[in-house]
N, C-alpha and C. Protein backbone atom coordinates (compact mmCIF):
# COMPACT_ATOMS: atom_id res chain seq x y z
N UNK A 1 -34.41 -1.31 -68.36
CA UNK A 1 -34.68 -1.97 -69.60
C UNK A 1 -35.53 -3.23 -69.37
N UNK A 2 -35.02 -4.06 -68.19
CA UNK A 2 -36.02 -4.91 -68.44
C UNK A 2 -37.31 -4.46 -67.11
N UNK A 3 -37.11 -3.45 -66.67
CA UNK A 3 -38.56 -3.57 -65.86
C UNK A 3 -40.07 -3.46 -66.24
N UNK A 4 -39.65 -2.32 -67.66
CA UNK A 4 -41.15 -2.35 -68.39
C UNK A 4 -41.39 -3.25 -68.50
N UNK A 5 -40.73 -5.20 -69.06
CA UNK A 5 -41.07 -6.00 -69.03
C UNK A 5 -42.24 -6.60 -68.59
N UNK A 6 -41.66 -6.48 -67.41
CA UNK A 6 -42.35 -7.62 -66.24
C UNK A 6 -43.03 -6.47 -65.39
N UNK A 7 -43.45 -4.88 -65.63
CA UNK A 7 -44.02 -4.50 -64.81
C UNK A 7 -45.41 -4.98 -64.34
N UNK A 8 -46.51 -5.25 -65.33
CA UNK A 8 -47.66 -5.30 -65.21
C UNK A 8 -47.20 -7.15 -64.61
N UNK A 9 -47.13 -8.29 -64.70
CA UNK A 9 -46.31 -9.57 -63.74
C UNK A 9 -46.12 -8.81 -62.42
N UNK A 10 -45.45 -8.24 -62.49
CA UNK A 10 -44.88 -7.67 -61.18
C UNK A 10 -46.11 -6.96 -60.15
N UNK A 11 -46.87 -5.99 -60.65
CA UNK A 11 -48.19 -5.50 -60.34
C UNK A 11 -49.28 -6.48 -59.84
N UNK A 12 -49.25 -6.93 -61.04
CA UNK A 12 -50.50 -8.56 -60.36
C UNK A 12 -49.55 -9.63 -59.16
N UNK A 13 -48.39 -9.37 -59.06
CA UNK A 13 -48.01 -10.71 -57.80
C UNK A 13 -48.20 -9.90 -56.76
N UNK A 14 -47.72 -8.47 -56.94
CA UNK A 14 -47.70 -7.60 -55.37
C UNK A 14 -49.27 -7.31 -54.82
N UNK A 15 -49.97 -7.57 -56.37
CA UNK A 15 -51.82 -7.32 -55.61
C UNK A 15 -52.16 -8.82 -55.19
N UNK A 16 -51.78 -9.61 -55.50
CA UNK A 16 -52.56 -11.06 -55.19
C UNK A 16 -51.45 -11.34 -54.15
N UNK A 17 -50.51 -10.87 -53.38
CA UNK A 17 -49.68 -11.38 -52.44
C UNK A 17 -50.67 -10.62 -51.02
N UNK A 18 -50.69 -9.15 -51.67
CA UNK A 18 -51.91 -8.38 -50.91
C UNK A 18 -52.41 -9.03 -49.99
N UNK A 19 -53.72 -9.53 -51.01
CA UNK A 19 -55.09 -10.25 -50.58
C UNK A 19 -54.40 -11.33 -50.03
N UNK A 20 -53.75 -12.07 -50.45
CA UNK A 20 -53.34 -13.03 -49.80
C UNK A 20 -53.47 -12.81 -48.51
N UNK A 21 -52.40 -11.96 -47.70
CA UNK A 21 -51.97 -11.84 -46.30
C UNK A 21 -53.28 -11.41 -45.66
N UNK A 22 -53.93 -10.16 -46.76
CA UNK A 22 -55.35 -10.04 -46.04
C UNK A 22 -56.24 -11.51 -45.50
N UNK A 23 -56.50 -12.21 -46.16
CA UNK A 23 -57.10 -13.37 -46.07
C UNK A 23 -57.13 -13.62 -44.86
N UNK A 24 -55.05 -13.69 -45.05
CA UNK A 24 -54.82 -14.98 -43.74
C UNK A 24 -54.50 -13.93 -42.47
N UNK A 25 -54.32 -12.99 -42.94
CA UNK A 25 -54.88 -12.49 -41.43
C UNK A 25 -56.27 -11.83 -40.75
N UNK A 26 -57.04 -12.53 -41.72
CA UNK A 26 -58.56 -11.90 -41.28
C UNK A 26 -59.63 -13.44 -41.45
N UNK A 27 -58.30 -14.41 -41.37
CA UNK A 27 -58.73 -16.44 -41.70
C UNK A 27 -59.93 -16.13 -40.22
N UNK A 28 -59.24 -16.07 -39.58
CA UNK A 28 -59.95 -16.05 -37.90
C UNK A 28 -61.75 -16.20 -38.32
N UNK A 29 -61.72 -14.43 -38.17
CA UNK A 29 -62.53 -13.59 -38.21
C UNK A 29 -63.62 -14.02 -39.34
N UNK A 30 -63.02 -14.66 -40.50
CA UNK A 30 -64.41 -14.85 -41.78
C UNK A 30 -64.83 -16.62 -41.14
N UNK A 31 -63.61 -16.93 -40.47
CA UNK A 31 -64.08 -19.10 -40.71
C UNK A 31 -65.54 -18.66 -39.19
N UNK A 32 -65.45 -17.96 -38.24
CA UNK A 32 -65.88 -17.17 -37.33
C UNK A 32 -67.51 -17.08 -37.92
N UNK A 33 -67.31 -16.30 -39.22
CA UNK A 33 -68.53 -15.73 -39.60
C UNK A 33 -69.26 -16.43 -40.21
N UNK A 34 -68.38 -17.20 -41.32
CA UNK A 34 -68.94 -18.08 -42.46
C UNK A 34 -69.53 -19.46 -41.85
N UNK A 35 -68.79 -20.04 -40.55
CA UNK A 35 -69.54 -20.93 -39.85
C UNK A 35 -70.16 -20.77 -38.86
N UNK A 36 -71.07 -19.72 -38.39
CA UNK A 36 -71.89 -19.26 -38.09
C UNK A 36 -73.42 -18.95 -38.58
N UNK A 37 -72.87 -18.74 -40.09
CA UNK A 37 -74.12 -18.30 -41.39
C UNK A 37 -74.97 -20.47 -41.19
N UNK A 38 -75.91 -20.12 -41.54
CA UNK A 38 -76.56 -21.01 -42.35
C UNK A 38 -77.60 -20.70 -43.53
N UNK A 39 -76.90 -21.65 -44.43
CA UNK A 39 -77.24 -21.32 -45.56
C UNK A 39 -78.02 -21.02 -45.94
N UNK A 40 -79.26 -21.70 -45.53
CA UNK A 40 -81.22 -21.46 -45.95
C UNK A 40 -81.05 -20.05 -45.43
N UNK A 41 -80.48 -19.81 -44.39
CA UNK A 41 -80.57 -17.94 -44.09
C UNK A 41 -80.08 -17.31 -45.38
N UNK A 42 -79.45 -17.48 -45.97
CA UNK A 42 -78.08 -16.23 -46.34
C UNK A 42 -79.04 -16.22 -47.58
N UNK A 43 -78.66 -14.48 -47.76
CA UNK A 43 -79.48 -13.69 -48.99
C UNK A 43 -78.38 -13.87 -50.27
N UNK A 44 -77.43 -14.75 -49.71
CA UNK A 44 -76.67 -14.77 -50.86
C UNK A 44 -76.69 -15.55 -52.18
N UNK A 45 -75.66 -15.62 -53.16
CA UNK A 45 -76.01 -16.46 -54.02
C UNK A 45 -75.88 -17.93 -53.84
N UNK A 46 -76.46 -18.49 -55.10
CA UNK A 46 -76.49 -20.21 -54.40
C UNK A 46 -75.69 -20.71 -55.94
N UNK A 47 -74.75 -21.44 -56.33
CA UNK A 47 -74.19 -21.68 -57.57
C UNK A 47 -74.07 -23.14 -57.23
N UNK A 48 -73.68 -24.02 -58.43
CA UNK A 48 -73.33 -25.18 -58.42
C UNK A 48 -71.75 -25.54 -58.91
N UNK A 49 -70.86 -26.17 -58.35
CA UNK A 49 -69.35 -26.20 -59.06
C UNK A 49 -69.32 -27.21 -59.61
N UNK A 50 -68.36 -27.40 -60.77
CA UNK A 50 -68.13 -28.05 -61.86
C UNK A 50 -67.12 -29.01 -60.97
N UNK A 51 -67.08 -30.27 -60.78
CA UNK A 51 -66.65 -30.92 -60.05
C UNK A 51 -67.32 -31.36 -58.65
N UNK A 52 -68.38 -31.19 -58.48
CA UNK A 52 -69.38 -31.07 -57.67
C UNK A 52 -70.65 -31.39 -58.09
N UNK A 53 -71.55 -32.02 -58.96
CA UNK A 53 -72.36 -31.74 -59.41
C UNK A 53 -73.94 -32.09 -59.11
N UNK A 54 -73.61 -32.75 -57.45
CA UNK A 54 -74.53 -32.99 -56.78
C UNK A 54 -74.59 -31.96 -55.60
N UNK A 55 -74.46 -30.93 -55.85
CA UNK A 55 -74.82 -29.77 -54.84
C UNK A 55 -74.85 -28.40 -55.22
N UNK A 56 -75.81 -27.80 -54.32
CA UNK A 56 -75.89 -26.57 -54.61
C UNK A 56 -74.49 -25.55 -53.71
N UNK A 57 -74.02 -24.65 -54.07
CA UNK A 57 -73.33 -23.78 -53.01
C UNK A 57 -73.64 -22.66 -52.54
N UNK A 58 -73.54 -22.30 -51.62
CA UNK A 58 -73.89 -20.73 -51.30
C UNK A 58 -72.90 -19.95 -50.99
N UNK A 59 -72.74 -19.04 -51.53
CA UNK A 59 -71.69 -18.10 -51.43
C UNK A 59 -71.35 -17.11 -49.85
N UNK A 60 -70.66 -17.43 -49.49
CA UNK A 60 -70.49 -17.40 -48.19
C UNK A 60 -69.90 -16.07 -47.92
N UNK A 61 -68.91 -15.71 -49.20
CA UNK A 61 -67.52 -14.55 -49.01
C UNK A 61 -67.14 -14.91 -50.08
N UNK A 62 -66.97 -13.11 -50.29
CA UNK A 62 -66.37 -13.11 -51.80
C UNK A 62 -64.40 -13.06 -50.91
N UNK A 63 -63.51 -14.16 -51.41
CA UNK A 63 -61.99 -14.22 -50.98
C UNK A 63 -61.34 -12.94 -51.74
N UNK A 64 -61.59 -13.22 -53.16
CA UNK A 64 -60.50 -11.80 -54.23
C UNK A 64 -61.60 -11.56 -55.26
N UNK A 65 -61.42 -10.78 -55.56
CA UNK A 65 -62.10 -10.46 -57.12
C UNK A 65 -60.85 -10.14 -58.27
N UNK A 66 -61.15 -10.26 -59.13
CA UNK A 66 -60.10 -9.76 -60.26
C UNK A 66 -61.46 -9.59 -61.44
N UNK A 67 -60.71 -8.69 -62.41
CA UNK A 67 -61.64 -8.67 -63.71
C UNK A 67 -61.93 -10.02 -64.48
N UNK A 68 -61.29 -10.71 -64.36
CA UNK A 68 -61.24 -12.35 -65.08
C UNK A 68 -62.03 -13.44 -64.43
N UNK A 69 -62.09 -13.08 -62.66
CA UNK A 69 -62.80 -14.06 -62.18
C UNK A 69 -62.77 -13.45 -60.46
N UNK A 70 -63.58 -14.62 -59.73
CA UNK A 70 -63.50 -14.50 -58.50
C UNK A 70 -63.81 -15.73 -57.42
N UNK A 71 -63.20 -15.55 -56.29
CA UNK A 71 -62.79 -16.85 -55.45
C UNK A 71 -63.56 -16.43 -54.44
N UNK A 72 -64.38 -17.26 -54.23
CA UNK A 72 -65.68 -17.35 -53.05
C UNK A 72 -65.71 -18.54 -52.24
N UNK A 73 -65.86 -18.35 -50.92
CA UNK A 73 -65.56 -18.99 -49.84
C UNK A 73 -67.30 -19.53 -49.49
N UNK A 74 -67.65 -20.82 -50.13
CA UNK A 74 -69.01 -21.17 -49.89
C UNK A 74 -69.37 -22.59 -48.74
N UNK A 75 -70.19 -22.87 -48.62
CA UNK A 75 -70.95 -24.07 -47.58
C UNK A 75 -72.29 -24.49 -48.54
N UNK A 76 -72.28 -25.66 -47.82
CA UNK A 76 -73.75 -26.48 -47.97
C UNK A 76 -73.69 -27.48 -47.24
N UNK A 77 -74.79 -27.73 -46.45
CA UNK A 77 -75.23 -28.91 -46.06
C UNK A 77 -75.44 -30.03 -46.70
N UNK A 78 -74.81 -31.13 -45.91
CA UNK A 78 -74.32 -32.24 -46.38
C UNK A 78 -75.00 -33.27 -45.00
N UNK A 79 -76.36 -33.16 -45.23
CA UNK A 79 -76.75 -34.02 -43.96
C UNK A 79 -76.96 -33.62 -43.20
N UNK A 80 -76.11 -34.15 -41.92
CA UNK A 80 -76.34 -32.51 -40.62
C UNK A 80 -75.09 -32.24 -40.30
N UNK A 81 -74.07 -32.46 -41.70
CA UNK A 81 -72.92 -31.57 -41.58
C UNK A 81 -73.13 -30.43 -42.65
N UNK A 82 -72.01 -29.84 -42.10
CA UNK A 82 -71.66 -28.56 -43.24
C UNK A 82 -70.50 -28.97 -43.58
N UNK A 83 -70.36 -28.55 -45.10
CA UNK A 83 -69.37 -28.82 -45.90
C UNK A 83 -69.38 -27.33 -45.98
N UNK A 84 -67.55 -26.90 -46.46
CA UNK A 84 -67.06 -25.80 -46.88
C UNK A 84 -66.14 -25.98 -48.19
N UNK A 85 -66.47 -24.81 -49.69
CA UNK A 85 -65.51 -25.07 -50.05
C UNK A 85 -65.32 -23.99 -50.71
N UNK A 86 -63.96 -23.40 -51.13
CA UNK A 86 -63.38 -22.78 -52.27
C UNK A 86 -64.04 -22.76 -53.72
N UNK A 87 -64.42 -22.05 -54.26
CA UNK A 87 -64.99 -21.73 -55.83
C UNK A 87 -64.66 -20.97 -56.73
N UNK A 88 -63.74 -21.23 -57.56
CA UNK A 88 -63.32 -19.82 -58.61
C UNK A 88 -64.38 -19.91 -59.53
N UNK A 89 -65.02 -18.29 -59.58
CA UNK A 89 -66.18 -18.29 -60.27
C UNK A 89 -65.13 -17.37 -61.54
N UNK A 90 -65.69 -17.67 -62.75
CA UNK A 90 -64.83 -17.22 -64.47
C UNK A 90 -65.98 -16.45 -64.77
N UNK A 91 -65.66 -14.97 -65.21
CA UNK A 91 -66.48 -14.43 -66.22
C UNK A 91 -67.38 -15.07 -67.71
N UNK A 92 -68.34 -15.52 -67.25
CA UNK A 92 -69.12 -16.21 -68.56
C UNK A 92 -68.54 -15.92 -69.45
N UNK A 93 -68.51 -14.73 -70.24
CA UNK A 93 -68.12 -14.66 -71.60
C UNK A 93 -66.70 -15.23 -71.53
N UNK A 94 -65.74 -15.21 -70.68
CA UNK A 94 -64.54 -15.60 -71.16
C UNK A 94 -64.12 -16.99 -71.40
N UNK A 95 -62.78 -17.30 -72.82
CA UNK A 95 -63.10 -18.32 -73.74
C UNK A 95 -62.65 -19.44 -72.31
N UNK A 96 -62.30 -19.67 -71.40
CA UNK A 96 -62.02 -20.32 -70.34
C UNK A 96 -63.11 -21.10 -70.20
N UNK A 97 -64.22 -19.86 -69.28
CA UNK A 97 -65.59 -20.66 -68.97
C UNK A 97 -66.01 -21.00 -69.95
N UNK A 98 -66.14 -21.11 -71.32
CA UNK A 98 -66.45 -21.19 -72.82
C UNK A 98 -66.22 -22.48 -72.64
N UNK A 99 -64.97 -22.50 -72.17
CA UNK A 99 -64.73 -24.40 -72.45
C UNK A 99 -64.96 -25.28 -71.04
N UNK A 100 -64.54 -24.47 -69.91
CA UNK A 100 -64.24 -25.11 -68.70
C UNK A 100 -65.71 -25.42 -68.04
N UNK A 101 -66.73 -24.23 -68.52
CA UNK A 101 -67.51 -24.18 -67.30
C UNK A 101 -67.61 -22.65 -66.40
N UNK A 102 -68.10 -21.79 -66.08
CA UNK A 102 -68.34 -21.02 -65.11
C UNK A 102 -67.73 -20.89 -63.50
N UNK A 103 -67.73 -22.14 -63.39
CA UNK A 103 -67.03 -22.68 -62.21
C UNK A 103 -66.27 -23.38 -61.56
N UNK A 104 -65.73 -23.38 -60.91
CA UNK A 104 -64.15 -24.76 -60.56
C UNK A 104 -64.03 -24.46 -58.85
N UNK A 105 -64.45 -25.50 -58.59
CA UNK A 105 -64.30 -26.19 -57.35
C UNK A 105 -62.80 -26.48 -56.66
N UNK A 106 -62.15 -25.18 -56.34
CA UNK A 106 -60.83 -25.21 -55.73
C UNK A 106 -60.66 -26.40 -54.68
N UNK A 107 -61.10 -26.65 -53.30
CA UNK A 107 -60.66 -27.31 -52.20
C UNK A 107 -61.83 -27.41 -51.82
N UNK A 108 -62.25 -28.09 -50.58
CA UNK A 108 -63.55 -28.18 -50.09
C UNK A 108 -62.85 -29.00 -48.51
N UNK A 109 -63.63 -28.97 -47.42
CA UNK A 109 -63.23 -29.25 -46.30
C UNK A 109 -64.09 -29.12 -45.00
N UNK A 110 -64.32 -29.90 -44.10
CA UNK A 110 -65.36 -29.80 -42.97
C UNK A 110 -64.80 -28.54 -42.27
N UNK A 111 -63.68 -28.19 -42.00
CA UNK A 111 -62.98 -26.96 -41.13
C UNK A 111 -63.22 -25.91 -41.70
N UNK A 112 -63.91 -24.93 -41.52
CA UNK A 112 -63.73 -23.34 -42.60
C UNK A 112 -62.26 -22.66 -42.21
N UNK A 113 -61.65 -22.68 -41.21
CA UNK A 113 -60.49 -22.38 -40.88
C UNK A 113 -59.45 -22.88 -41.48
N UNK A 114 -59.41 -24.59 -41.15
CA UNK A 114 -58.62 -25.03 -41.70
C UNK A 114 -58.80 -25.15 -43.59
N UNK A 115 -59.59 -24.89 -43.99
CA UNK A 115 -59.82 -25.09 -45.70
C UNK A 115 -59.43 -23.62 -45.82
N UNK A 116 -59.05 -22.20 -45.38
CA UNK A 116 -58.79 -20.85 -45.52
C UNK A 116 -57.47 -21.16 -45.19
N UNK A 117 -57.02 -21.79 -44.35
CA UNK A 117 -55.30 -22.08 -44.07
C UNK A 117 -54.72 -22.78 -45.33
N UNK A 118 -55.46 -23.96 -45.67
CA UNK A 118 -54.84 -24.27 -46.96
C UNK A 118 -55.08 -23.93 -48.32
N UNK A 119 -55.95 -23.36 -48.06
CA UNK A 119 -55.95 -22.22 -49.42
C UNK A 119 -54.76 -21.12 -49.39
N UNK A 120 -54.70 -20.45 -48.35
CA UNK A 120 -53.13 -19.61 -48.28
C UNK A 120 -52.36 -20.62 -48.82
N UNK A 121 -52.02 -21.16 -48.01
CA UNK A 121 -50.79 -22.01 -48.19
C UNK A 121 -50.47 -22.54 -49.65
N UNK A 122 -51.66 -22.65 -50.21
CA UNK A 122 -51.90 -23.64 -51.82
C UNK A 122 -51.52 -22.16 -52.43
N UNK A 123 -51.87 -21.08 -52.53
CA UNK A 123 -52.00 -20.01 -53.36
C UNK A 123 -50.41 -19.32 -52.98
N UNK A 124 -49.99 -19.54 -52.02
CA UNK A 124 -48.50 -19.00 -51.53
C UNK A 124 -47.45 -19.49 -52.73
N UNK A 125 -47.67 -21.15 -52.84
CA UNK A 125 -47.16 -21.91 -53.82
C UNK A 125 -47.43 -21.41 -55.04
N UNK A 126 -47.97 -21.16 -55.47
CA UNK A 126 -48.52 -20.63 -56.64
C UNK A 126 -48.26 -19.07 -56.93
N UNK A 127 -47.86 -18.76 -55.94
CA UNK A 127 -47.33 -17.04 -56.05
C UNK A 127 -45.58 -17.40 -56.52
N UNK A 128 -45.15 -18.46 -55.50
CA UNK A 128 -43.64 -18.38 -55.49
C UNK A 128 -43.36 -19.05 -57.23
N UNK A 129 -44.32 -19.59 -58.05
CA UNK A 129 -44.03 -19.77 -58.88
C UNK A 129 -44.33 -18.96 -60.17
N UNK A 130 -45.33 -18.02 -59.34
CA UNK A 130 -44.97 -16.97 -60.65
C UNK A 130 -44.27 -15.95 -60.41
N UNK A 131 -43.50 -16.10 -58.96
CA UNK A 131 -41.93 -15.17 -59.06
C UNK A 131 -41.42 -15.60 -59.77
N UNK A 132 -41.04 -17.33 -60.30
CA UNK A 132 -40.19 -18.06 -60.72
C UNK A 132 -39.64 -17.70 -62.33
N UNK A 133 -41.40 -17.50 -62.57
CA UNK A 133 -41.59 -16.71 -63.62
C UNK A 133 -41.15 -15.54 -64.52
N UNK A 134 -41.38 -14.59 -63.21
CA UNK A 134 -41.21 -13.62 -63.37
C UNK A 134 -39.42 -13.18 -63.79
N UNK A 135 -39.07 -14.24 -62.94
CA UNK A 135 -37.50 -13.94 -63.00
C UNK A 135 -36.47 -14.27 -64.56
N UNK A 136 -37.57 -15.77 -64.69
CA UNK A 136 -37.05 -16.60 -66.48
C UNK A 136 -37.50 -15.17 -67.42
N UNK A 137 -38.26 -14.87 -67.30
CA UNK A 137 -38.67 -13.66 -68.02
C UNK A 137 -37.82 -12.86 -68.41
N UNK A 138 -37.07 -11.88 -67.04
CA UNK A 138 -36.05 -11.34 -66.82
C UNK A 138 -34.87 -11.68 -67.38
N UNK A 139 -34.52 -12.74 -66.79
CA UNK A 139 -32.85 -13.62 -67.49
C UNK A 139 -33.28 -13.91 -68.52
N UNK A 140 -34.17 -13.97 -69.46
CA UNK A 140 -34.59 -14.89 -71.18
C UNK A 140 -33.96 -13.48 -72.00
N UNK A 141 -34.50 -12.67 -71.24
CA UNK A 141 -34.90 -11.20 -72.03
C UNK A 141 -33.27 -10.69 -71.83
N UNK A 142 -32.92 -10.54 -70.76
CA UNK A 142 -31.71 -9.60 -70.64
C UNK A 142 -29.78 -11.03 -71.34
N UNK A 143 -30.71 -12.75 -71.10
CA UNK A 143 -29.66 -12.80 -72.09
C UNK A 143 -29.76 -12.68 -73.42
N UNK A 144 -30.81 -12.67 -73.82
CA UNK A 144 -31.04 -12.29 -75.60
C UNK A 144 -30.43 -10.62 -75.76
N UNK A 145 -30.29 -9.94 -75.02
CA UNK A 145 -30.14 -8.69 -75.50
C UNK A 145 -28.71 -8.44 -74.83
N UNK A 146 -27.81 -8.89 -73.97
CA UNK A 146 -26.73 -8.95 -73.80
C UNK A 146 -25.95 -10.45 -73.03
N UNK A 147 -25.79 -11.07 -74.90
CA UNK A 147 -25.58 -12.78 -74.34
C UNK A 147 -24.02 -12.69 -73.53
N UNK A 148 -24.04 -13.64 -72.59
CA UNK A 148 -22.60 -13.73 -72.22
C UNK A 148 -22.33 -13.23 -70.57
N UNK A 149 -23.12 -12.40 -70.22
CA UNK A 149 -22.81 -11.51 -69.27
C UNK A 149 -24.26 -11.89 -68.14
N UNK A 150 -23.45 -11.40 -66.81
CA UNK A 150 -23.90 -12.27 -65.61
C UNK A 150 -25.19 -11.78 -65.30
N UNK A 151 -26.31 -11.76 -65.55
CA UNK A 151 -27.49 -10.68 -65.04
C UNK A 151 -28.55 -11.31 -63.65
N UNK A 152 -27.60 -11.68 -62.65
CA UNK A 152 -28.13 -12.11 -61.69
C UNK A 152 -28.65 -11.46 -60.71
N UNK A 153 -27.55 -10.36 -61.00
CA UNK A 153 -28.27 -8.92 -59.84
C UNK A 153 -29.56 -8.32 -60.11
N UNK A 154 -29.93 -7.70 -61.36
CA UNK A 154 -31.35 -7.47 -61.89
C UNK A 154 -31.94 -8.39 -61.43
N UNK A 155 -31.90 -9.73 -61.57
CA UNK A 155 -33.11 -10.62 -61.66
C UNK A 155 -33.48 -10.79 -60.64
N UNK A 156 -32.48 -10.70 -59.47
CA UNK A 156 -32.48 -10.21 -58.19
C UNK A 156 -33.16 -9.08 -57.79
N UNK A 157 -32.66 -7.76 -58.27
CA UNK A 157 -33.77 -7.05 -58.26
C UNK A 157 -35.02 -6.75 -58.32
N UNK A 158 -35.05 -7.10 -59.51
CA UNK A 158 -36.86 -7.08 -59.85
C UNK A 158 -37.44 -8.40 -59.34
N UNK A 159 -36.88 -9.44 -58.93
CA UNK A 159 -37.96 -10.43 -57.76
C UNK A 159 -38.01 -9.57 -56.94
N UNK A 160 -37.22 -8.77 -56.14
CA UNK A 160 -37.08 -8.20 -54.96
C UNK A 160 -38.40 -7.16 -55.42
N UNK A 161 -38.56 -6.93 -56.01
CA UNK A 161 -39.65 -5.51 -56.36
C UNK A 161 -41.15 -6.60 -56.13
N UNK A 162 -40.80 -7.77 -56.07
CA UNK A 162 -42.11 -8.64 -55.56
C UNK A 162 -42.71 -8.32 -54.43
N UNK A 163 -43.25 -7.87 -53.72
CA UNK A 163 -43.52 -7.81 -52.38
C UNK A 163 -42.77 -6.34 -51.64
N UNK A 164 -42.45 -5.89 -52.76
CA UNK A 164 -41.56 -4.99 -52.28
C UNK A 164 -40.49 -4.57 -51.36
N UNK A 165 -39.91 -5.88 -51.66
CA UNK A 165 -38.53 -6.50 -50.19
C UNK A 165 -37.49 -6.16 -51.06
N UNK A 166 -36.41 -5.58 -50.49
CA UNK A 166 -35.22 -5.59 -50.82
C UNK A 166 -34.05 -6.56 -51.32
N UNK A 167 -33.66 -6.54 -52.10
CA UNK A 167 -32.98 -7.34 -52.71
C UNK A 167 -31.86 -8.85 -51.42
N UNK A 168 -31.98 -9.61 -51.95
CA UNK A 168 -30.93 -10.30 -50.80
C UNK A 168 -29.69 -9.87 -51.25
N UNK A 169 -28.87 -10.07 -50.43
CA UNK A 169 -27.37 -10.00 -50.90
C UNK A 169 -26.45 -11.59 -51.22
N UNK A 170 -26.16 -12.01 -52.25
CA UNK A 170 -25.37 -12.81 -51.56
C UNK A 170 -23.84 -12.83 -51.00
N UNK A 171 -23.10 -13.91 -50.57
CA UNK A 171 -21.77 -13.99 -49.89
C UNK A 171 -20.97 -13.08 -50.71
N UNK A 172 -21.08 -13.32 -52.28
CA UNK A 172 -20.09 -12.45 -52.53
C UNK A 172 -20.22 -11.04 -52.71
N UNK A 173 -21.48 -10.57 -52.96
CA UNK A 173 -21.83 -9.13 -52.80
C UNK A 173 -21.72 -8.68 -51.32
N UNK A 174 -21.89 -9.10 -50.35
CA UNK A 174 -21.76 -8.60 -48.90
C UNK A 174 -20.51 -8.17 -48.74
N UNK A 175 -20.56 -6.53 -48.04
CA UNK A 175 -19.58 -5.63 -48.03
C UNK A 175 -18.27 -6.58 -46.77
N UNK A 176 -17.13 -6.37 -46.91
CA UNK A 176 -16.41 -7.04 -46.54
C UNK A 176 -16.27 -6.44 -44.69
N UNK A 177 -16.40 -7.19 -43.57
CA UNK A 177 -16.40 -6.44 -42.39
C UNK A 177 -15.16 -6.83 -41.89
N UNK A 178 -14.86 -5.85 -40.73
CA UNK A 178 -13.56 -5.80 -40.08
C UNK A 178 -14.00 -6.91 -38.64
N UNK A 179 -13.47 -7.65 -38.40
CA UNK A 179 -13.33 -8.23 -36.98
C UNK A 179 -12.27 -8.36 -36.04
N UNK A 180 -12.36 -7.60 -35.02
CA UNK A 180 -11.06 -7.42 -34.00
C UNK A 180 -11.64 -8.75 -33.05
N UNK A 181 -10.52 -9.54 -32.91
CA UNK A 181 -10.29 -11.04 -31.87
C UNK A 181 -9.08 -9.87 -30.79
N UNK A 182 -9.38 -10.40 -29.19
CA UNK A 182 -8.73 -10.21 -28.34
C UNK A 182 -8.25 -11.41 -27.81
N UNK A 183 -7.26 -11.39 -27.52
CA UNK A 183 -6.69 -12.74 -27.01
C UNK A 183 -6.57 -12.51 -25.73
């Protein structure tokens, strides 16, 4: 009853938990590549971020795509450094970029490694809170439709359907074990 709920919630945390891990276990391998590129080379695109508005960026790596938007891992020279930063690019037409802008300047950082480490880390946070979500959802819904009564196990459940991990148990659900002491 309540999983139709929160299925499609549930769908988008287990795909963006995905990419996530992809990321950070392929952080190495792109900070590797992306600081290697220089920019005047790259056939890629060049954008400007909204919060930024004295530079150009070049798109270095596309991080995720979604239909709504996408997170690109860019550089520019900054002298005879390189700067690196995070960019959520918004579908023009949508009423977001309508108001916001096209672009938003996530993080930025001299390390490409270390600015891909804290982007996990920033977006991890941001996952665990739309479990948080996901769960008020759950308990809002299942106490409106049966007030009074304990629905901790579901809500338990279906976080657990996050990532597709099994439910925890707690102390008092854990099956009771036998222990033999020898003296």
């Amino acid at each position: 009853m309540a999983v139709p709920i929160v299925a499609e919630p549930v769908r988008l945390f287990n795909e963006r938990a995905k990419t996530l891990m992809e990321i950070e276990n392929q952080s190495a391998k792109i900070a590797e590549q992306v600081a290697s590129q220089s920019p005047h080379g790259l056939p890629s695109l060049a954008i400007t971020a909204r919060g930024m508005p004295e530079g150009t960026w070049h798109v270095n790596q596309t991080l995720f795509k979604s239909p709504r938007s996408e997170v690109l891992l860019c550089s520019r020279d900054i002298g005879e450094k390189k700067q690196f930063g995070v960019v959520e690019k918004f579908d023009p037409n949508s009423p977001y970029a309508r108001v916001h802008g096209e672009t938003d300047l996530q993080m930025t950082g001299n390390n490409v490694f270390v600015l891909l480490q804290n982007y996990v880390e920033s977006e991890r946070g941001v996952l665990q809170l739309f479990r948080k979500d996901i769960e008020a959802t759950v308990e809002e819904n299942l106490s409106e439709r049966f007030p009074g009564q304990n629905h901790s196990r579901v809500v338990r459940a279906i976080s657990a359907r996050c990532e597709n991990q099994a439910p925890a148990e707690t102390e008092k659900e854990k099956p009771a074990r036998s222990v033999k002491i020898r003296m």
